[in-house]
Protein backbone atom coordinates (compact mmCIF):
# COMPACT_ATOMS: atom_id res chain seq x y z
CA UNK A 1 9.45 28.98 -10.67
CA UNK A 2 6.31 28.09 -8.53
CA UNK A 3 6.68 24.39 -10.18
CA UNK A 4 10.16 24.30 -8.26
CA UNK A 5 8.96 25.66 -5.03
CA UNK A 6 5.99 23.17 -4.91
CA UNK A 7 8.03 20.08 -5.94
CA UNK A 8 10.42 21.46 -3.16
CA UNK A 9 7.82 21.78 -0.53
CA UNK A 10 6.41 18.00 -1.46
CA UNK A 11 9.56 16.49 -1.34
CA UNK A 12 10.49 18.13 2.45
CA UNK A 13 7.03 17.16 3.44
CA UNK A 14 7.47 13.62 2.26
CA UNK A 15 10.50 13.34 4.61
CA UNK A 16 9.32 14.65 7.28
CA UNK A 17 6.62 12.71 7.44
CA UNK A 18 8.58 9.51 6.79
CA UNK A 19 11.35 11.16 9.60
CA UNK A 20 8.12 11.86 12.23
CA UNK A 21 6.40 8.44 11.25
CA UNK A 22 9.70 6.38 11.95
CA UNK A 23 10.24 8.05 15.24
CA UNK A 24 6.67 7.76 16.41
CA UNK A 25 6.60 4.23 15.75
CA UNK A 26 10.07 3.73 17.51
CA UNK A 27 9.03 5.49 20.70
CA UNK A 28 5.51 3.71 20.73
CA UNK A 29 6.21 2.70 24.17
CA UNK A 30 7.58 5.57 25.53
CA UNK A 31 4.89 7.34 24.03
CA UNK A 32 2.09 5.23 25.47
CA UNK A 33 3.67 5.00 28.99
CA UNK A 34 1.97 8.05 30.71
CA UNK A 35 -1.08 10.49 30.36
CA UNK A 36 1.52 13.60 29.10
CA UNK A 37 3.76 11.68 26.45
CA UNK A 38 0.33 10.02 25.40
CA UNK A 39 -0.73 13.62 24.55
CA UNK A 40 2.68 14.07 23.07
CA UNK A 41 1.90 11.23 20.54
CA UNK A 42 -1.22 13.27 19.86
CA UNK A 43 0.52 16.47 18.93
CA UNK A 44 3.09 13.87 16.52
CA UNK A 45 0.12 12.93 14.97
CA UNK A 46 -1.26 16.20 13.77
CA UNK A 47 2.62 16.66 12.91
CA UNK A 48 1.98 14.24 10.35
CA UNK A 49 -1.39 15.06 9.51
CA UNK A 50 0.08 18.78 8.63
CA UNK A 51 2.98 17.02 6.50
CA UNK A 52 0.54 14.89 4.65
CA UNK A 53 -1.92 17.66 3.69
CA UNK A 54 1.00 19.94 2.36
CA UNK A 55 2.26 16.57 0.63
CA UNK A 56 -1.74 15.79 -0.69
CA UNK A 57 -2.11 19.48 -1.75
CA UNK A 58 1.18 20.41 -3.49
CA UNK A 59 0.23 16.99 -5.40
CA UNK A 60 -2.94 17.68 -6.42
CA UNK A 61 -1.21 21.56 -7.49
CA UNK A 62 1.41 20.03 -9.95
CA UNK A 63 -1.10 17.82 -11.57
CA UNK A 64 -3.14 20.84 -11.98
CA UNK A 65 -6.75 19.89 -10.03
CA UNK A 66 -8.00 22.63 -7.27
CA UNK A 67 -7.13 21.75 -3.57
CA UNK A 68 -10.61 20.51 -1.61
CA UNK A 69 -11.47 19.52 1.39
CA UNK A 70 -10.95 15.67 0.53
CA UNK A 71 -7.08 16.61 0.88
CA UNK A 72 -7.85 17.05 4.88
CA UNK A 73 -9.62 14.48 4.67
CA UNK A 74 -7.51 12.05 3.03
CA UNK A 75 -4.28 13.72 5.52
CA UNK A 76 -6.50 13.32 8.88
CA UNK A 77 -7.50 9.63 8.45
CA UNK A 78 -4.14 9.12 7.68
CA UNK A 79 -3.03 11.11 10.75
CA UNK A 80 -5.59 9.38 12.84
CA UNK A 81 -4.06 5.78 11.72
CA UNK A 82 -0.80 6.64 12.37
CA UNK A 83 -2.12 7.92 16.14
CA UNK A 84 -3.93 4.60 16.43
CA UNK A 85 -0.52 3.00 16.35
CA UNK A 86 0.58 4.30 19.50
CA UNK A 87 -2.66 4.74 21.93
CA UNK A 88 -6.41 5.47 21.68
CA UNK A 89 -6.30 8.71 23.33
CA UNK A 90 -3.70 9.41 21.01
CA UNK A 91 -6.63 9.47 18.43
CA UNK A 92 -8.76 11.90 20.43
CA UNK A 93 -5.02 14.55 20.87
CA UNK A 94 -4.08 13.85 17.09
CA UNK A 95 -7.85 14.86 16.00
CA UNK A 96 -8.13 18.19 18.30
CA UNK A 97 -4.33 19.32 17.41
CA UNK A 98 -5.00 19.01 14.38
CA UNK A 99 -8.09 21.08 14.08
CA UNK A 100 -6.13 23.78 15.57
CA UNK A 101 -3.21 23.26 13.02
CA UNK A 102 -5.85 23.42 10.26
CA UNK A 103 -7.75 26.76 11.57
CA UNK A 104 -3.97 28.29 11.58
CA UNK A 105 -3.16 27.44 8.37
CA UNK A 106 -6.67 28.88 7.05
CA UNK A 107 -5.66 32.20 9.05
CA UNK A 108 -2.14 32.09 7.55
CA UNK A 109 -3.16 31.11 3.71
CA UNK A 110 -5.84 34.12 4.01
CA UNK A 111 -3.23 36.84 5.32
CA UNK A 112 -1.13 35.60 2.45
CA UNK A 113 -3.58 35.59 -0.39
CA UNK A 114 -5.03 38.95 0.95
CA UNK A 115 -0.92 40.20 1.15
CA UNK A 116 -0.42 38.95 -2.41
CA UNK A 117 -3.61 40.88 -3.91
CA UNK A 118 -2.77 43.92 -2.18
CA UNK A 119 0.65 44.03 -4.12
CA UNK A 120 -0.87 43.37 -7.81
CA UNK A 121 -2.49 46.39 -7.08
């Protein structure tokens, strides 16, 4: 069952990175044209750097090796390309979004595991 819900969660990640990625790239102008859509492209960016770390990490979960840090890694150089694309303050938005998008998902993933322990007992 937790096979299905992972493959599940890769596969939506997958395409919405592919659906965030195409429309970044389309609007690269648009998105380079002024100092508030340039932060816009920023927050795009950490979009994708939140759809390739689920992507990275429900990967490395099905193949059976333990989450690390080289999954953020991996997910915010690939973010930070994909922001590099559009402007260079893009890269500076994309990096700081995504640092707050990565301190949520730490709060989030503790209140769950803490949630899920409390119930076994």
């Amino acid at each position: 069952m937790a096979a299905a819900g992972g493959g599940r969660s890769m596969l939506g990640s997958m395409l919405l990175f592919t659906v965030v990625l195409s429309l970044q790239e389309v609007y690269r102008g648009k998105l380079a044209s002024s100092e508030l859509f340039t932060i816009l492209g920023g927050f795009t960016s950490s979009l994708l750097f939140l759809f390739s770390l689920t992507f990275i990490g429900n990967l490395q979960e099905s193949s059976g090796t333990k989450s690390s840090w080289g999954a953020v890694v991996i997910a915010e150089i690939i973010a930070l390309v994909a922001a590099s694309t559009v402007h260079r303050v893009c890269i500076t938005t994309c990096f700081l979004f995504s640092a707050g998008l990565l301190y949520e998902m730490h709060k989030i993933s503790g209140y769950m595991l803490s949630e899920s322990k409390s119930k076994r007992h």
